[in-house]
C-alpha atoms as a PDB file:
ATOM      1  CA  UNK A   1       6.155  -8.774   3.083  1.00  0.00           C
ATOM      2  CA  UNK A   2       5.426  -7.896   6.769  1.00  0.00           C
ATOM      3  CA  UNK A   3       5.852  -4.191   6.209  1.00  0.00           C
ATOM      4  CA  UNK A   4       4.204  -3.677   2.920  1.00  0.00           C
ATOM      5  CA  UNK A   5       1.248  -5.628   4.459  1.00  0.00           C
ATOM      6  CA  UNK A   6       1.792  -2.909   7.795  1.00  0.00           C
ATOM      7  CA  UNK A   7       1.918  -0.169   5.544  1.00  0.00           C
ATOM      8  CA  UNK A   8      -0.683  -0.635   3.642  1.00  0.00           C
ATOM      9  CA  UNK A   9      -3.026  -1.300   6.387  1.00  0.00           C
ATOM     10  CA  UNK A  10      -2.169   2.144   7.535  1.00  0.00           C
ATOM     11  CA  UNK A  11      -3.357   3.396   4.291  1.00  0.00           C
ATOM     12  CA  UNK A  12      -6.717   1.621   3.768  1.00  0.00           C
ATOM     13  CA  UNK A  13      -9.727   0.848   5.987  1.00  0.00           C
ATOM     14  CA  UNK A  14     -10.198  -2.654   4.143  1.00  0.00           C
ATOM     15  CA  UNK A  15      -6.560  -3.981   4.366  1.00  0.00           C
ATOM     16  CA  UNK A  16      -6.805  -2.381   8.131  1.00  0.00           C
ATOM     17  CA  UNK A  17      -9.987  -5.132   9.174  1.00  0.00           C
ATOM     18  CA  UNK A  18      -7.405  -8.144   7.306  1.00  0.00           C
ATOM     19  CA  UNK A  19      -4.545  -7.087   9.362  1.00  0.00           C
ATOM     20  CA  UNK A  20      -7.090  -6.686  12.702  1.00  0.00           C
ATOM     21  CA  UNK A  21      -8.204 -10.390  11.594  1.00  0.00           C
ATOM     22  CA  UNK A  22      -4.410 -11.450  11.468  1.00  0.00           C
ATOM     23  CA  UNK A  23      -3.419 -10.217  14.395  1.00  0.00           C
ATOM     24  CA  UNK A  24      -6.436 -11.244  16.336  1.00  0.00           C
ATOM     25  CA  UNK A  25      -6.004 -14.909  15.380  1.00  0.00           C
ATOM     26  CA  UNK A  26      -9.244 -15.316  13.783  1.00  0.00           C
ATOM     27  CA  UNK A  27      -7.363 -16.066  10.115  1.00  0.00           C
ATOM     28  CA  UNK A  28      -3.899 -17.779   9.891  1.00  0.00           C
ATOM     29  CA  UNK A  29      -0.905 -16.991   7.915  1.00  0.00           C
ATOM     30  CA  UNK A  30      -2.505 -18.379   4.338  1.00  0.00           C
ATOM     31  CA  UNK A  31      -4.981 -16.433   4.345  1.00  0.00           C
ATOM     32  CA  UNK A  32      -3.829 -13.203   5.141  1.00  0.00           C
ATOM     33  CA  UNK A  33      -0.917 -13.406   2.824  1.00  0.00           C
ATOM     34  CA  UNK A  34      -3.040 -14.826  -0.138  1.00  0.00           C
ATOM     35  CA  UNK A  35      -2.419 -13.304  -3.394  1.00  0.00           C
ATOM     36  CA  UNK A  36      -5.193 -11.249  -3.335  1.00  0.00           C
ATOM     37  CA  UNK A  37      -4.867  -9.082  -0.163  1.00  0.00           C
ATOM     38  CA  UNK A  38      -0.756  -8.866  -1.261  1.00  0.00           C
ATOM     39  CA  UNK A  39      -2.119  -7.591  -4.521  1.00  0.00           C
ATOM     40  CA  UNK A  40      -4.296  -5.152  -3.249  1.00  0.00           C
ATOM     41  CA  UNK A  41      -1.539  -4.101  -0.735  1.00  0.00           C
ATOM     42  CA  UNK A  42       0.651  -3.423  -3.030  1.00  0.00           C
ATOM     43  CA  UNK A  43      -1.663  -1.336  -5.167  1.00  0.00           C
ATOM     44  CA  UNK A  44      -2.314   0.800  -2.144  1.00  0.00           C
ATOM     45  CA  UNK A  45       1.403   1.638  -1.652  1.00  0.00           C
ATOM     46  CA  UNK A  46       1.990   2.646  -5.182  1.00  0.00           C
ATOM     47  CA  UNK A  47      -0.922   4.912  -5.399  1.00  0.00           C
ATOM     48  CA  UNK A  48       0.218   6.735  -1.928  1.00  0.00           C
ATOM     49  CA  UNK A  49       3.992   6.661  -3.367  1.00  0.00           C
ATOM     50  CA  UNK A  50       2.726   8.057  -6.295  1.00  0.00           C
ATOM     51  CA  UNK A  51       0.463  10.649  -4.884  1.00  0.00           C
ATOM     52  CA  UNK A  52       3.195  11.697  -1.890  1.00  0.00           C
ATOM     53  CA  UNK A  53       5.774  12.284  -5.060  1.00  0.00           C
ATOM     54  CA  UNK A  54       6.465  15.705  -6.251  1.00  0.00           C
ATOM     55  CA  UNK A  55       5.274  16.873  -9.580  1.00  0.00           C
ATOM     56  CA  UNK A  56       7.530  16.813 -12.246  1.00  0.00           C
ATOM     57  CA  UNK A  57       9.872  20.008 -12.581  1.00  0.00           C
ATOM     58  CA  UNK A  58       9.000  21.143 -16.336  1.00  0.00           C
ATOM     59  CA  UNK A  59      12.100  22.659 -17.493  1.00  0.00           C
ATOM     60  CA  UNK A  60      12.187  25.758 -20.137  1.00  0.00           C
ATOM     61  CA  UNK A  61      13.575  26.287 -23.380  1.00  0.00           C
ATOM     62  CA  UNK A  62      13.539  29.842 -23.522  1.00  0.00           C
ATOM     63  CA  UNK A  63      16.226  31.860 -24.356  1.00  0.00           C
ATOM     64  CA  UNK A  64      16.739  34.918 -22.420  1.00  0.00           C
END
């Protein structure tokens, strides 16, 4: 959990000011793991997993 939360923050500016909020003590450990920010952490990943990931090799059929 720590190090999808981590990694996302990376990633995004609005997940960055939730972890900044964590770490500075101002919100405790129910809020910043609510369902919400995990959900939105988790979307961030995938999209940067997918985005990072090469393209799809297109094989041919073609006879030579």
């Amino acid at each position: 959990m720590e190090r999808l939360m981590f990694s996302a923050a990376a990633r995004d500016a609005s997940l960055a000011r939730h972890m900044h909020l964590f770490g500075s003590r101002l919100i405790g450990p129910l809020r910043f793991l609510n369902p919400v920010a995990v959900a939105k952490a988790a979307a961030v990943n995938i999209r940067h997993r997918r985005a990072a990931a090469p393209p799809p090799a297109h094989l041919s059929r073609t006879r030579s």
